[in-house]
C-alpha atoms as a PDB file:
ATOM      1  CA  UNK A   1     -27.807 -63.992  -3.711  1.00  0.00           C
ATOM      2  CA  UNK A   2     -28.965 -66.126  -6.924  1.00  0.00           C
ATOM      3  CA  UNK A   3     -29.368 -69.622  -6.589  1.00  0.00           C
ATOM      4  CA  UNK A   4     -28.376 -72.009  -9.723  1.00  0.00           C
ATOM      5  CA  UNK A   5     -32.057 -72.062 -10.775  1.00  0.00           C
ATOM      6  CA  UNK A   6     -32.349 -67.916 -11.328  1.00  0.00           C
ATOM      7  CA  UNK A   7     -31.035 -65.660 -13.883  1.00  0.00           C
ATOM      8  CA  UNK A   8     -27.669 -65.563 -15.106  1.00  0.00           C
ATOM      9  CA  UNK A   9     -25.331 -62.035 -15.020  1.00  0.00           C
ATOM     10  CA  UNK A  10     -26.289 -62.100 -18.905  1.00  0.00           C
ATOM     11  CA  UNK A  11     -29.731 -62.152 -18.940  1.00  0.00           C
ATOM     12  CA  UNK A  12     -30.146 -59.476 -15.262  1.00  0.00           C
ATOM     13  CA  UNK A  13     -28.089 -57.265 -17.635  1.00  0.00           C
ATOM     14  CA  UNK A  14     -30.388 -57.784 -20.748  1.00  0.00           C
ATOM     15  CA  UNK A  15     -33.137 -57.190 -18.149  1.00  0.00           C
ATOM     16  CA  UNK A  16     -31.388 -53.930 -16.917  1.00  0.00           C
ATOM     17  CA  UNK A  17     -30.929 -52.177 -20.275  1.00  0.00           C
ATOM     18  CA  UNK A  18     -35.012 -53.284 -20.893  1.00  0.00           C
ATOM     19  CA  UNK A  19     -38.266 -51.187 -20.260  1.00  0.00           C
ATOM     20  CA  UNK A  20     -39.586 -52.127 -16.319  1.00  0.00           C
ATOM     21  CA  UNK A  21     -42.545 -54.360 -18.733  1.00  0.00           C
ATOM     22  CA  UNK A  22     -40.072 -55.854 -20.924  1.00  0.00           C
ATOM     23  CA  UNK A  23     -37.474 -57.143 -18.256  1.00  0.00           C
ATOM     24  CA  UNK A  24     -39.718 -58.123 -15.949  1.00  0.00           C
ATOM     25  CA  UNK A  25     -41.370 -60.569 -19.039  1.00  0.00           C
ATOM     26  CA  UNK A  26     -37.659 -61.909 -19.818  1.00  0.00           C
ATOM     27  CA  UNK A  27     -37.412 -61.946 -15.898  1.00  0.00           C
ATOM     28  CA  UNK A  28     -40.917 -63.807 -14.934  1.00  0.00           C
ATOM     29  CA  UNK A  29     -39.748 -67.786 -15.462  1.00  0.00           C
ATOM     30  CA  UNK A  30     -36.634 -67.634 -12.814  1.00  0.00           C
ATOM     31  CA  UNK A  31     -38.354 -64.605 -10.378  1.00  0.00           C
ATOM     32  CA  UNK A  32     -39.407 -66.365  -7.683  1.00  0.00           C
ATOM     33  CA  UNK A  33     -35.440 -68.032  -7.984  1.00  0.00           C
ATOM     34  CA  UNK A  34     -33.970 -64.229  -6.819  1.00  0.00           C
ATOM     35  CA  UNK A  35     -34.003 -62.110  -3.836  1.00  0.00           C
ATOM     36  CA  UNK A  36     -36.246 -59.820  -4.960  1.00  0.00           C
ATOM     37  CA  UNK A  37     -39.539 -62.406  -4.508  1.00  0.00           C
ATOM     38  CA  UNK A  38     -41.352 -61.408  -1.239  1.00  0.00           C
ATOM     39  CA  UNK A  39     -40.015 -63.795   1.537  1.00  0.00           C
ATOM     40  CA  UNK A  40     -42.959 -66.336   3.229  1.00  0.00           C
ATOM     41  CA  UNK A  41     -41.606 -64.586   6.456  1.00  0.00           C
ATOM     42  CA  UNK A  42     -42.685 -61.206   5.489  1.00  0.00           C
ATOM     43  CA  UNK A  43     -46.063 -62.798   3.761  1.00  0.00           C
ATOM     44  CA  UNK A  44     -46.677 -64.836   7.496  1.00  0.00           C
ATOM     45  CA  UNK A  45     -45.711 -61.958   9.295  1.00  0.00           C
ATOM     46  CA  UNK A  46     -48.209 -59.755   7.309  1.00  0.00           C
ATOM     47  CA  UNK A  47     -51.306 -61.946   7.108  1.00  0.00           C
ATOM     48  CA  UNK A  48     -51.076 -62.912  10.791  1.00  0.00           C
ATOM     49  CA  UNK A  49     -51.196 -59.002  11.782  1.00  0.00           C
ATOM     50  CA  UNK A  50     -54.090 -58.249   9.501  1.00  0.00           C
ATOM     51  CA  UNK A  51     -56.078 -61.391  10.902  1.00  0.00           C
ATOM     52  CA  UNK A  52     -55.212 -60.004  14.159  1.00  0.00           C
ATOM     53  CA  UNK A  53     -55.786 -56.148  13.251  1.00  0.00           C
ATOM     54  CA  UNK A  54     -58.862 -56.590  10.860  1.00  0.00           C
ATOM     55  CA  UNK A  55     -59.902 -59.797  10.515  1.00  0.00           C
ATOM     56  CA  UNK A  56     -61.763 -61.302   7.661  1.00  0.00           C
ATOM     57  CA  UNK A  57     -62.047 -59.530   4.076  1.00  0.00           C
ATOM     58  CA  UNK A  58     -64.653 -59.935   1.349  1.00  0.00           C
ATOM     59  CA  UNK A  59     -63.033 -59.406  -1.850  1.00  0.00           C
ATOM     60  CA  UNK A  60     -58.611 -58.989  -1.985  1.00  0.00           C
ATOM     61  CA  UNK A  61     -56.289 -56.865  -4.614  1.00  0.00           C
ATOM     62  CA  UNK A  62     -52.523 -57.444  -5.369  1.00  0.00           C
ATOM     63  CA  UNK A  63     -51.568 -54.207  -6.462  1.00  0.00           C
ATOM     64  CA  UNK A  64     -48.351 -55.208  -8.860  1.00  0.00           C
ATOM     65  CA  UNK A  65     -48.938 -58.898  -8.280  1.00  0.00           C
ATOM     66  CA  UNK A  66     -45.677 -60.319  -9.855  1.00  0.00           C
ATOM     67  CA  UNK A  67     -45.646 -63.686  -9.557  1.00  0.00           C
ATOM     68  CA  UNK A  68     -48.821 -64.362  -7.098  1.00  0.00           C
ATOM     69  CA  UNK A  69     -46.518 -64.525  -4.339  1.00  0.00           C
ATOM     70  CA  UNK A  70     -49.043 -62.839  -2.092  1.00  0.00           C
ATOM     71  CA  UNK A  71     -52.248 -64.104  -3.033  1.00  0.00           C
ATOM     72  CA  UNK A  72     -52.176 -67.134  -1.499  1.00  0.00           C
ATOM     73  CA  UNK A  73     -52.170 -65.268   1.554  1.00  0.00           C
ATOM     74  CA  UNK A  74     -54.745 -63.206   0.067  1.00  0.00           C
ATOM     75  CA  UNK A  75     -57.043 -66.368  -0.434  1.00  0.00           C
ATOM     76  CA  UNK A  76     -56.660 -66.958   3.015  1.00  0.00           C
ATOM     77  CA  UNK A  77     -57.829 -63.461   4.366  1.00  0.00           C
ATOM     78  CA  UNK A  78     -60.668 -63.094   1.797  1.00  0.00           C
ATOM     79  CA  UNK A  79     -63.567 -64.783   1.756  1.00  0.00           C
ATOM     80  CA  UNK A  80     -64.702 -63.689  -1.853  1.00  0.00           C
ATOM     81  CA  UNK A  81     -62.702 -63.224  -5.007  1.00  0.00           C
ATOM     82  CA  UNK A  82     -58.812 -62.103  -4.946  1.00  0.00           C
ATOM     83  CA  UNK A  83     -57.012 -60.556  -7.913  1.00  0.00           C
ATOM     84  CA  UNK A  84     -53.938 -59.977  -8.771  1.00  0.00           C
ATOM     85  CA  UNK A  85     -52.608 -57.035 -11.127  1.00  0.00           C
ATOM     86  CA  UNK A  86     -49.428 -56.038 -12.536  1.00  0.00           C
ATOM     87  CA  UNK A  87     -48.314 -54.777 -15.609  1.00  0.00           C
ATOM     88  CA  UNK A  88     -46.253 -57.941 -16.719  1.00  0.00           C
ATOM     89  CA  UNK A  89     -47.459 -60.130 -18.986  1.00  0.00           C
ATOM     90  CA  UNK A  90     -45.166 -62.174 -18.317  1.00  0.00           C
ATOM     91  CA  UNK A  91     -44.951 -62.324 -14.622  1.00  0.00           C
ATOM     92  CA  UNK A  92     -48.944 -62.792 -14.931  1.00  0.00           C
ATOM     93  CA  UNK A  93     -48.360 -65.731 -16.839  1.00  0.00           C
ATOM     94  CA  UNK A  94     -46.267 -66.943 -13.918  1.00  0.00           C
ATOM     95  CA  UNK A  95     -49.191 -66.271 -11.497  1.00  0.00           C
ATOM     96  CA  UNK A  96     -51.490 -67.889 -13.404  1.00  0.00           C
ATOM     97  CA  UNK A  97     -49.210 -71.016 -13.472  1.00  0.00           C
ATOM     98  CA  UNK A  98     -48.355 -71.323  -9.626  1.00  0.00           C
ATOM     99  CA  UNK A  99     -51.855 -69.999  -7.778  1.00  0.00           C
ATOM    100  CA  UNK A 100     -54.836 -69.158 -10.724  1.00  0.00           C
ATOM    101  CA  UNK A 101     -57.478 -71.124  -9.885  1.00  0.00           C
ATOM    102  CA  UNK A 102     -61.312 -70.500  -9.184  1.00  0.00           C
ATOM    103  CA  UNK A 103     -61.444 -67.523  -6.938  1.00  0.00           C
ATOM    104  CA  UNK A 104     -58.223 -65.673  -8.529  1.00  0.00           C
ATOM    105  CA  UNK A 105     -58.927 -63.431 -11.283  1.00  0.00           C
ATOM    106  CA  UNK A 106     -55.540 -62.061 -13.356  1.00  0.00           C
ATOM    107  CA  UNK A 107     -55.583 -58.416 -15.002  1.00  0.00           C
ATOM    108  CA  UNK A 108     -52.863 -56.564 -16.667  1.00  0.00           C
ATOM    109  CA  UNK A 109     -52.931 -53.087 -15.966  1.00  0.00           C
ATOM    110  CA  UNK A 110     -51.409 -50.187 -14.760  1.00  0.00           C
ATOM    111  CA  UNK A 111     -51.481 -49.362 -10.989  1.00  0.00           C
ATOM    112  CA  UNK A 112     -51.345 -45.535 -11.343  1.00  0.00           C
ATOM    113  CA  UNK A 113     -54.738 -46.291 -13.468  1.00  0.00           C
ATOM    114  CA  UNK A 114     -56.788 -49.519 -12.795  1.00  0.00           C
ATOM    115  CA  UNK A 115     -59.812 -50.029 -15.154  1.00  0.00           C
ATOM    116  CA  UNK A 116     -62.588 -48.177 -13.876  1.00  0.00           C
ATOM    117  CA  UNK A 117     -64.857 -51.290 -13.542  1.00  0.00           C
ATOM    118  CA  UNK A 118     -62.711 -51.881 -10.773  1.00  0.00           C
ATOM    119  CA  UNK A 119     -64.416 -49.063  -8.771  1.00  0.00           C
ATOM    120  CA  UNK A 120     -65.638 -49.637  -4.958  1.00  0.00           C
ATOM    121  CA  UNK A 121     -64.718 -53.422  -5.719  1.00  0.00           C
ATOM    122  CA  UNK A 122     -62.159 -54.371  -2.832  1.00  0.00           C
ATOM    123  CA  UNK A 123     -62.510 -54.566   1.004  1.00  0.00           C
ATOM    124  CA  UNK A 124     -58.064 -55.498   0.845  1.00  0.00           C
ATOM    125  CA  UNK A 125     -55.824 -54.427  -1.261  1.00  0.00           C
ATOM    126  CA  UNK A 126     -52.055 -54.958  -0.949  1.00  0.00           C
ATOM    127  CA  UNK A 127     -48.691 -54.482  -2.405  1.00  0.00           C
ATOM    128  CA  UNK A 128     -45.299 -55.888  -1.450  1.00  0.00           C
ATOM    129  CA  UNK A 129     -41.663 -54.727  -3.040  1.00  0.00           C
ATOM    130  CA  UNK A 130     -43.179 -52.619  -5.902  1.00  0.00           C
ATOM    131  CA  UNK A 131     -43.272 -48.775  -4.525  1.00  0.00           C
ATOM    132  CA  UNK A 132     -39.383 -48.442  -6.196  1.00  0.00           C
ATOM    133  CA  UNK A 133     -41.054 -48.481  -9.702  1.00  0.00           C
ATOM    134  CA  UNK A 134     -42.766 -45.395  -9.004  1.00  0.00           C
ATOM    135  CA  UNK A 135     -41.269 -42.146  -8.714  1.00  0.00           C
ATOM    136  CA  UNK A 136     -42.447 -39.783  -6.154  1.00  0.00           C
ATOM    137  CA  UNK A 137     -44.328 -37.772  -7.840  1.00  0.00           C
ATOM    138  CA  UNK A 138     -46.418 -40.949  -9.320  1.00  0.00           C
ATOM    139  CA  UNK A 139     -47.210 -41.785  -5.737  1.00  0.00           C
ATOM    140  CA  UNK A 140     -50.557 -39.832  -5.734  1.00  0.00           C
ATOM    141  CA  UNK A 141     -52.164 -41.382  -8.932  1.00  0.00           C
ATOM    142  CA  UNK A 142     -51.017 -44.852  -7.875  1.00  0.00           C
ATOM    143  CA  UNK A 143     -52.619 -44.199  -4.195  1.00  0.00           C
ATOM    144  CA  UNK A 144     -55.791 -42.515  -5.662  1.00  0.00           C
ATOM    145  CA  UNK A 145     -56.008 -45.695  -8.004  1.00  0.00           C
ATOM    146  CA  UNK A 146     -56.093 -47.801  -4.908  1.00  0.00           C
ATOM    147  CA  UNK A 147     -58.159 -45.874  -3.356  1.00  0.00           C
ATOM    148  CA  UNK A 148     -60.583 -45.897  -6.265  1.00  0.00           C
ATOM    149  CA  UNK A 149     -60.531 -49.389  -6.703  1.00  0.00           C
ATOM    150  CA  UNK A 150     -61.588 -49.852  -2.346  1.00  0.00           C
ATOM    151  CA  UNK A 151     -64.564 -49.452  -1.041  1.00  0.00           C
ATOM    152  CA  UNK A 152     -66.014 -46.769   1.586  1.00  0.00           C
ATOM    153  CA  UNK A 153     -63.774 -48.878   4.820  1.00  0.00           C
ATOM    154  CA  UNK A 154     -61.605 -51.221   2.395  1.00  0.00           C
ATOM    155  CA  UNK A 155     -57.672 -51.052   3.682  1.00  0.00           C
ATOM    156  CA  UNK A 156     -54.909 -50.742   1.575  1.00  0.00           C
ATOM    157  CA  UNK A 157     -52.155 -52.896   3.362  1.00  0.00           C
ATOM    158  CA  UNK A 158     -48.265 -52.928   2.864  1.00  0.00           C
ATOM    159  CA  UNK A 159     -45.103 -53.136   5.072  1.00  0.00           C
ATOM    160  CA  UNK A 160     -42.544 -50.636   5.753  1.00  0.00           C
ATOM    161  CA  UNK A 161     -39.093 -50.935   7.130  1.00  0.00           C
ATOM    162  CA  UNK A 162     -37.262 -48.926   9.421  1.00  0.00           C
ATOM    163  CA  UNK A 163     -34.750 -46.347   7.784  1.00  0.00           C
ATOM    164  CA  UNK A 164     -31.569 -47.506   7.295  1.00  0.00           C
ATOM    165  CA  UNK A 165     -28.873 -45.420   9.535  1.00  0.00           C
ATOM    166  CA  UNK A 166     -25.970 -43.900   7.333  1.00  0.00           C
ATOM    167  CA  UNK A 167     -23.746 -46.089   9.528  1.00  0.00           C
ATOM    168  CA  UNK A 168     -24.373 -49.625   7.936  1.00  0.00           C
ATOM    169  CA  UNK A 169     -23.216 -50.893   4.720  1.00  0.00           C
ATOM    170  CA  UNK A 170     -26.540 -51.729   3.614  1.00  0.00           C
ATOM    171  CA  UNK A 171     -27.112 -48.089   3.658  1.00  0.00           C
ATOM    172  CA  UNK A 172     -23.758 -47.520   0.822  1.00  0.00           C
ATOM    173  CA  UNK A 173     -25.051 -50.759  -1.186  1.00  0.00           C
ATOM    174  CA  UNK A 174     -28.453 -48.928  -1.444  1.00  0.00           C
ATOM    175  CA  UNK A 175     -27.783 -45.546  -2.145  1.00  0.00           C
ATOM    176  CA  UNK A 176     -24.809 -47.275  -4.753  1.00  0.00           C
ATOM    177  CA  UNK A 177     -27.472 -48.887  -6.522  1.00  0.00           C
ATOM    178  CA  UNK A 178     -29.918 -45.732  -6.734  1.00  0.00           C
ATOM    179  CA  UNK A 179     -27.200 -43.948  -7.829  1.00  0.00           C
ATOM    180  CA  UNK A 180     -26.423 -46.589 -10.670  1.00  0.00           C
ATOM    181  CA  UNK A 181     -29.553 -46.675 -11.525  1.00  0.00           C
ATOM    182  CA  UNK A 182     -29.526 -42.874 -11.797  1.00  0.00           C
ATOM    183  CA  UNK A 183     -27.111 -42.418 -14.486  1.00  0.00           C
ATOM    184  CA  UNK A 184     -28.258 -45.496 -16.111  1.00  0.00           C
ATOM    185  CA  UNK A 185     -31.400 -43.699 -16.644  1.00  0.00           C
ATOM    186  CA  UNK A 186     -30.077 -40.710 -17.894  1.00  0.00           C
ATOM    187  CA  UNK A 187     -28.000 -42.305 -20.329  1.00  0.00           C
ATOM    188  CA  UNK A 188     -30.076 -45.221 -21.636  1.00  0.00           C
ATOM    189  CA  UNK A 189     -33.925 -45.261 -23.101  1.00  0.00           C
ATOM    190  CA  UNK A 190     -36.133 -47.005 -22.519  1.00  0.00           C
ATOM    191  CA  UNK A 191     -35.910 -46.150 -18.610  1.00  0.00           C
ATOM    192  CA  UNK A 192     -35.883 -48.768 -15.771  1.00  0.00           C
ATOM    193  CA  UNK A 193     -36.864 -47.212 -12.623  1.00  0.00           C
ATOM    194  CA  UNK A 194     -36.260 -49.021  -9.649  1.00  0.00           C
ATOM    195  CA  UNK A 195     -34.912 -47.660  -6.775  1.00  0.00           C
ATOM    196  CA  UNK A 196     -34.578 -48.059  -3.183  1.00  0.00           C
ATOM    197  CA  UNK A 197     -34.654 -44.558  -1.607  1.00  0.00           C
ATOM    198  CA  UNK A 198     -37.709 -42.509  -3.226  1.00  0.00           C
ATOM    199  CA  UNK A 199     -40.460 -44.321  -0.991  1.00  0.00           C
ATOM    200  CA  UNK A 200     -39.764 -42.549   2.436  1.00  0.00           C
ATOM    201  CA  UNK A 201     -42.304 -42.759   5.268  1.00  0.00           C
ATOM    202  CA  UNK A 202     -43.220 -39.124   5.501  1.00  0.00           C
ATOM    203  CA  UNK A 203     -44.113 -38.276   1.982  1.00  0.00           C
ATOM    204  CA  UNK A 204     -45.967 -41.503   1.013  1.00  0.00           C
ATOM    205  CA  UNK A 205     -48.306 -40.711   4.291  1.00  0.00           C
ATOM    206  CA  UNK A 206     -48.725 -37.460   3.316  1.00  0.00           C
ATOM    207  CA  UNK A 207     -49.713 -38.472   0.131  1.00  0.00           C
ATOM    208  CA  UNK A 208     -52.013 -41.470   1.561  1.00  0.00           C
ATOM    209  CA  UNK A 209     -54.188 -38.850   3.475  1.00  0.00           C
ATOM    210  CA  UNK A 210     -53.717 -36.440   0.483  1.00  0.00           C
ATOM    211  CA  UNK A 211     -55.820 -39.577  -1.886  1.00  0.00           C
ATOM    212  CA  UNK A 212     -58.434 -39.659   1.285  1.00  0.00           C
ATOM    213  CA  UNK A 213     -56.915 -42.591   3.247  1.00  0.00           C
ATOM    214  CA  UNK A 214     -56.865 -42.644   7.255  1.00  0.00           C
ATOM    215  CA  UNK A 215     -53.270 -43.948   8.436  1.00  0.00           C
ATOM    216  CA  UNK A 216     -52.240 -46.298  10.953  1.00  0.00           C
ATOM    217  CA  UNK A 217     -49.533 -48.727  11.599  1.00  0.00           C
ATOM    218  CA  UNK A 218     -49.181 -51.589  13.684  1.00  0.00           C
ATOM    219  CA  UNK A 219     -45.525 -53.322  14.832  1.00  0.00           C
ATOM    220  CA  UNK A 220     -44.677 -56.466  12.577  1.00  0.00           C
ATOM    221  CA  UNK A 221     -43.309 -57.970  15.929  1.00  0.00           C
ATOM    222  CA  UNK A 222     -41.631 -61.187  13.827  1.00  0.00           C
ATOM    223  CA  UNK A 223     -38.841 -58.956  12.562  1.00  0.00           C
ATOM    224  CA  UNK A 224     -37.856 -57.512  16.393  1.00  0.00           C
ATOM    225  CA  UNK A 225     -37.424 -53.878  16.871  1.00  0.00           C
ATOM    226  CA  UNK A 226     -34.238 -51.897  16.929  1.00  0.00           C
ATOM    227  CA  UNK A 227     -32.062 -50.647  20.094  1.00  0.00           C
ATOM    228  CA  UNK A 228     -34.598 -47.923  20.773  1.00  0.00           C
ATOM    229  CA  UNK A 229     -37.436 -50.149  20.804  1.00  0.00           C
ATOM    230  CA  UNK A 230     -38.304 -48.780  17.712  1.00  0.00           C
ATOM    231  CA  UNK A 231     -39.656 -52.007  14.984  1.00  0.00           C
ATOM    232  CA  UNK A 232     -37.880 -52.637  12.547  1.00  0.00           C
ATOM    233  CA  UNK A 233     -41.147 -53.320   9.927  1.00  0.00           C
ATOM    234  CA  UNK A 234     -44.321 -51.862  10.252  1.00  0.00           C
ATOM    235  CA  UNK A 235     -47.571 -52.841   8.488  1.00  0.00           C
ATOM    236  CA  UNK A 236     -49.114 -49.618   6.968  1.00  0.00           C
ATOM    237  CA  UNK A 237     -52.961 -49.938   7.141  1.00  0.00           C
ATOM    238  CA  UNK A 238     -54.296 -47.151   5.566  1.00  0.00           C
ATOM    239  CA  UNK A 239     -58.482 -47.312   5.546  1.00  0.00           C
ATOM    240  CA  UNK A 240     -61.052 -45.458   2.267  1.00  0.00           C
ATOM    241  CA  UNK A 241     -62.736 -43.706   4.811  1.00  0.00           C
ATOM    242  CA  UNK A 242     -66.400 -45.058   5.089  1.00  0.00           C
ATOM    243  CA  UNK A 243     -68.393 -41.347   4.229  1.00  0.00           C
ATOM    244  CA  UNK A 244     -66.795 -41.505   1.077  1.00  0.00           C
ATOM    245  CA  UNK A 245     -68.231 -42.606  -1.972  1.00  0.00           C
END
């Protein structure tokens, strides 16, 4: 999974036993050497359906930017400004390393409460591999924070993968880590949440149109669909409705 240039057992498990801030800081310098960077597929796939879907953008948000993975992609969609926030300092410093330049701006901040200059700013905003960090019942102030931070027709974009059936191993190597993770928490303080199960489809679009967003999805055809024609990722556009203020 790790290639020769990413962490070592010894430092993921310093990482593990760390606050979500703190590890990801000790984390930040080998990141984008694990599995848990976004793939370029899933990037590609993404910005070619929302070229396709929407478009052009004025202004772009990376809502827990990491590393800047995606705002390269995010330059490319936006014709204005693009910025990237996450609550790293140290994965920030990464981003500013590999893509700050001109038109990126870098913030650290929390998602569930982004600065209120930030207000009616963005016409994109998007997030990849950071909705395990929030428990469910965080979901609403991080989606009202989005929502906040859009303005009246902005989209908040992110991909979604089919459920996993019971039947695969995948499924077991998931709900072993949650579970891990589980009694890690409950044990150990500071807490690191990150799991894999607490971001199902049906609640988190509830709680999009419960913040005020309007909810499609469109097929992220790169990835193929499943025996019953089903995809197996979707791109989640949900859209600050423009009546809003």
């Amino acid at each position: 999974m790790f290639t020769s240039q990413g962490p070592s057992l010894r430092e993921l498990a310093v990482q593990a036993f760390s606050s979500v801030e703190r590890g990801y800081d000790l984390l930040a310098p080998k990141f984008d050497h694990t599995p848990f960077r976004t793939p370029d597929r899933m990037l590609d796939a993404v910005e070619e359906a929302l070229a396709r879907h929407e478009g052009s953008f004025g202004s772009g948000l990376d809502v827990c930017c990491g590393t800047g993975a995606a705002l390269g992609m995010l330059g490319r969609l936006c014709r204005d400004r693009v910025t990237g926030v996450d609550l790293s300092a140290g994965m920030l410093a990464e981003a500013e390393r590999l893509y700050g330049g001109d038109r990126v701006d870098l913030l650290r901040a929390d998602a569930r409460a982004l600065p209120p200059g930030l207000a009616d700013t963005y016409d994109l905003a998007v997030s990849f591999g950071a909705f395990g960090h929030f428990l469910p019942a965080e979901r609403p102030a991080l989606f009202g924070s989005v929502h906040r931070a859009l303005r009246p027709g902005g989209v908040f974009a992110f991909p979604i993968g089919a459920p996993i059936p019971p039947t695969s191993p995948l499924w077991w190597a998931v709900a072993g880590f949650d579970a891990a993770m589980r009694v890690r928490n409950a044990v150990w303080r500071p807490p690191f949440v990150m799991y894999y199960r607490t971001f199902p489809w049906g609640g988190a679009r509830a709680d999009l149109r419960a913040a005020g967003f309007t909810v499609e999805t469109v097929p992220l055809e790169p990835f193929g669909r499943r025996p019953d024609g089903s995809p197996r990722w979707r791109l989640v556009l949900a859209r600050k409705n423009e009546q809003q203020p």
